[in-house]
Protein backbone atom coordinates (compact mmCIF):
# COMPACT_ATOMS: atom_id res chain seq x y z
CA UNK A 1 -6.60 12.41 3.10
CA UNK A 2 -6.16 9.41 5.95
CA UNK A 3 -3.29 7.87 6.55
CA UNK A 4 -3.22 4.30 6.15
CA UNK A 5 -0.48 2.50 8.04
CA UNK A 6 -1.37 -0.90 6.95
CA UNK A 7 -4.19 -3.30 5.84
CA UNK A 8 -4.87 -7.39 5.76
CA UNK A 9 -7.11 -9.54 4.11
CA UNK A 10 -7.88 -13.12 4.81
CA UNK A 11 -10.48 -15.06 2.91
CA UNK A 12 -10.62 -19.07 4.15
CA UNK A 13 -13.26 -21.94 2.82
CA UNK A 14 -16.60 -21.46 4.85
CA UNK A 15 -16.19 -25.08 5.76
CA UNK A 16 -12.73 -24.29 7.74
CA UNK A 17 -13.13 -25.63 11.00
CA UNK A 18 -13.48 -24.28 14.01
CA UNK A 19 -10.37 -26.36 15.16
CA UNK A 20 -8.92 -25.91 11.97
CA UNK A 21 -9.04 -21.71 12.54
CA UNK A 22 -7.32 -22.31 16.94
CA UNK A 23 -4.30 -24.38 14.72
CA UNK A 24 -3.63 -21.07 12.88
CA UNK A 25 -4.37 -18.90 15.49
CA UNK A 26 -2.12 -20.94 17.60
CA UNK A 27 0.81 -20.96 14.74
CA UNK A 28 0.76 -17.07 15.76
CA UNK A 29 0.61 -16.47 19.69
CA UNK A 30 2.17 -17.78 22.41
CA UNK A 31 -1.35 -17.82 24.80
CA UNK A 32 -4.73 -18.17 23.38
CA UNK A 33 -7.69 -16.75 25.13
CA UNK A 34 -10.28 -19.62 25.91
CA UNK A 35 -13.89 -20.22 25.13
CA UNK A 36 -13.91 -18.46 21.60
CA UNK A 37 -16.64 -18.66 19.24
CA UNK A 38 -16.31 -18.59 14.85
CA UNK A 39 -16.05 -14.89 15.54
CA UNK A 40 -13.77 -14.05 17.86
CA UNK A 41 -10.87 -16.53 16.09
CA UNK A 42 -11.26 -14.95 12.69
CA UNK A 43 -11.14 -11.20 14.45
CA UNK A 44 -7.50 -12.36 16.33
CA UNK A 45 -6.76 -14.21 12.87
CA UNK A 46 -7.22 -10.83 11.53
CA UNK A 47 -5.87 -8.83 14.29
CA UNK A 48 -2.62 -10.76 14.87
CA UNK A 49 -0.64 -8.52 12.08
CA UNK A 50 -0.87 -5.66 13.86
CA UNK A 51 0.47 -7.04 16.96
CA UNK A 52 3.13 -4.16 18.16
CA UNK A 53 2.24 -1.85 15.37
CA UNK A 54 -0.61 0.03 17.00
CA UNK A 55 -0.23 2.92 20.16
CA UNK A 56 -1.68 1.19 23.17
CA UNK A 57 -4.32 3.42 23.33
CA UNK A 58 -5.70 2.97 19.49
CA UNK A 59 -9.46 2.02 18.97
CA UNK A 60 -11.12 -1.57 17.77
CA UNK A 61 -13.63 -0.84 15.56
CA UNK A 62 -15.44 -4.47 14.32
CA UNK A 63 -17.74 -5.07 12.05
CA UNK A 64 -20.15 -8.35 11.18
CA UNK A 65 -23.11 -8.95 9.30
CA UNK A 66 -23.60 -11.83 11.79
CA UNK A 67 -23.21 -12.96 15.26
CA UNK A 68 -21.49 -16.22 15.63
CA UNK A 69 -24.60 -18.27 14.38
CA UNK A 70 -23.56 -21.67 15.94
CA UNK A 71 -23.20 -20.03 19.12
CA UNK A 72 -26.71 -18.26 19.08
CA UNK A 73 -28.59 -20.91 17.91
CA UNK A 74 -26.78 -23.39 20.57
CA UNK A 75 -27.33 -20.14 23.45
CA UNK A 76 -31.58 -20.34 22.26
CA UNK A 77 -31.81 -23.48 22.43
CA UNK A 78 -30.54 -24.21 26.12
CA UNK A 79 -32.28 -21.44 27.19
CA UNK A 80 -35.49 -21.68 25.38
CA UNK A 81 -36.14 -25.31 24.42
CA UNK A 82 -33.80 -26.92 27.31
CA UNK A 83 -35.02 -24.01 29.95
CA UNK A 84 -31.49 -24.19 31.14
CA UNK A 85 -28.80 -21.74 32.13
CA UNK A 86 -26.54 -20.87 29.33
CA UNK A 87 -23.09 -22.45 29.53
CA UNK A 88 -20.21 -20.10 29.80
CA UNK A 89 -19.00 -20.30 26.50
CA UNK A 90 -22.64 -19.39 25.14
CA UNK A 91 -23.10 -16.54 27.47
CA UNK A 92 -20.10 -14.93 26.86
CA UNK A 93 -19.63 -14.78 22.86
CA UNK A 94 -23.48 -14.16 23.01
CA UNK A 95 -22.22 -10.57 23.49
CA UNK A 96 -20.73 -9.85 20.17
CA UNK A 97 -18.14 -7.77 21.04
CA UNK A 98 -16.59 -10.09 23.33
CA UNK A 99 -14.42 -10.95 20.16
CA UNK A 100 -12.98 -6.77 19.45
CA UNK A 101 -12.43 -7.47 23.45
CA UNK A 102 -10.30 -10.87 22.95
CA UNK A 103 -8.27 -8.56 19.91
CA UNK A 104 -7.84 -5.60 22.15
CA UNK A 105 -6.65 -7.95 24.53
CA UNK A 106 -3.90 -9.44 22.43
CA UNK A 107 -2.56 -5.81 20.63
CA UNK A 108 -2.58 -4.81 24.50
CA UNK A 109 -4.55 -2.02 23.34
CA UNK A 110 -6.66 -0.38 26.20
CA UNK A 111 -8.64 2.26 23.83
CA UNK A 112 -12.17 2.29 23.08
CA UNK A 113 -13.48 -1.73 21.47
CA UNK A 114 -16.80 -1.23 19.51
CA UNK A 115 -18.49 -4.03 17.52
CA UNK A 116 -21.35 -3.22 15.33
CA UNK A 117 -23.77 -5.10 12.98
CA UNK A 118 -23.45 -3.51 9.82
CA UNK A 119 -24.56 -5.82 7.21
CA UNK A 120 -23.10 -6.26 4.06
CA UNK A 121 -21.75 -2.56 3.48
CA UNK A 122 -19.76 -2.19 7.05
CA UNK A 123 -17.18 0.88 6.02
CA UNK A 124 -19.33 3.67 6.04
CA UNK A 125 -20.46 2.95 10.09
CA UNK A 126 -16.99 2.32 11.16
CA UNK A 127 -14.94 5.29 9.48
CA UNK A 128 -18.07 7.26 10.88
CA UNK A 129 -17.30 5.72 14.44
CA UNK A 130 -13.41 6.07 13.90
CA UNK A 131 -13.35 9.48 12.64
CA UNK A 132 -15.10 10.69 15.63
CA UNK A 133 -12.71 9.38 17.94
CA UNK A 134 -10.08 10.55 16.21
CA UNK A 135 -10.95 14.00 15.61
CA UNK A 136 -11.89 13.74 19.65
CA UNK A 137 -8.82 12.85 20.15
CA UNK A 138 -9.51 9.85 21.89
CA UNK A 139 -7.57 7.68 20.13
CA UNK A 140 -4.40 8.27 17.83
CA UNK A 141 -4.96 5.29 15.49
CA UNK A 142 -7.67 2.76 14.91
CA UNK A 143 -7.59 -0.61 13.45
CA UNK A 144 -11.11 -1.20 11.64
CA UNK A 145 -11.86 -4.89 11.26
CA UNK A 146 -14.50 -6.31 8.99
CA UNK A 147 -15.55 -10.07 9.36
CA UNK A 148 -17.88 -12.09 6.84
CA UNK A 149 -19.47 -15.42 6.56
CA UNK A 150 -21.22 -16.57 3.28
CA UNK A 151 -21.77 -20.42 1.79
CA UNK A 152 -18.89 -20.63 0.48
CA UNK A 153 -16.41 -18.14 1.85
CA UNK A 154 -15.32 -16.99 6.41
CA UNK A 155 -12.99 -13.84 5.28
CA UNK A 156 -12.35 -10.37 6.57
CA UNK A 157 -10.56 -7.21 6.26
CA UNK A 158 -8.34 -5.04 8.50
CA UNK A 159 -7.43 -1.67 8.36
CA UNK A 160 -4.40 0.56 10.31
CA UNK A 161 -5.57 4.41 9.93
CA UNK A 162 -3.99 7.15 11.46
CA UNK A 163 -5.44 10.38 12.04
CA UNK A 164 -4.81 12.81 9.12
CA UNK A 165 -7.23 14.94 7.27
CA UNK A 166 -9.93 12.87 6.23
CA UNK A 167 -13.36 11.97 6.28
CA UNK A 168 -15.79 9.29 6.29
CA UNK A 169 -17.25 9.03 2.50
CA UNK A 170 -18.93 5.72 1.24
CA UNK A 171 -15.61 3.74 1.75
CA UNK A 172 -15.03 0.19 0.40
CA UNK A 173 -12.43 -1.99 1.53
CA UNK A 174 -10.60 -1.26 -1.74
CA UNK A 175 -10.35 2.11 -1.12
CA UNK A 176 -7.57 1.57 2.11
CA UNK A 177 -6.10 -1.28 0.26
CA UNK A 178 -5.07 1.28 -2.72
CA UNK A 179 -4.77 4.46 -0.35
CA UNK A 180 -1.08 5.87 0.40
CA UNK A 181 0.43 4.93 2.75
């Protein structure tokens, strides 16, 4: 089948702040990239186990059912109700994948760094994505990140895959969590 290498789970109270989520982050790394949004921490929150484990030219494949939704909402309305330039921060975590960038960043990874808004069933899209690169051979391993906000819950997944002999099905989470390794 696929080889996993090694997977993470986080799951934090929805409620967490903001400043709450830089004081772990910080706990882990040295430098921390500036101007980060809700999304971008919890992708390095889930990225920072991998640090040194990955080839450094492996794939980021992220997934979110969401945006960051303070961010967008503050980016409308300075630009729409205030008619105003967007400030930096705004601008540049408007682009969603500005937070697989900050990750790629940090694992000093310089393969391919997708993001994609998959909704509530994410696995499919990104073992679709990461199987193609692999079996390109553009990348030797991947690291497939899934981030989620509800009311009550800010958690994610992360999954190391090497290439093997495998192929995207209808994956779940659960299926790399009780996968060989």
């Amino acid at each position: 089948m696929f080889s996993v290498i090694q997977h993470y789970e986080l799951e934090l109270d929805a409620n967490i702040s903001d400043k709450a989520l830089k004081q772990m982050l910080g706990q882990q790394l040295a430098k921390m990239p500036r101007r980060m949004d809700r999304l971008a921490l919890l992708t390095l929150l889930l990225a920072v186990p991998f640090r040194g484990q990955l080839a450094s030219n492996s794939g980021i494949y992220l997934a979110a059912d969401y945006p960051s939704l303070g961010n967008m909402h503050s980016l409308l309305d300075t630009v729409i109700v205030q008619q105003q330039l967007p400030k930096p921060f705004e601008f540049i975590n408007s682009v969603s994948n500005a937070a697989s960038f900050y990750a790629a960043q940090m694992l000093a990874l310089d393969g391919p760094n997708v993001f994609i808004g998959a909704g509530k069933e994410p696995w499919q899209p990104l073992t679709e994505l990461a199987f193609a690169d692999l079996q390109c051979h553009i990348v030797p391993e991947v690291l497939l990140i899934r981030c989620l906000q509800g009311k009550n819950q800010l958690c994610g997944q992360a999954v190391h895959l090497r290439s093997g002999h495998w192929q995207p099905t209808h994956w779940q989470f659960s299926d790399f969590a009780t996968a060989p390794r």
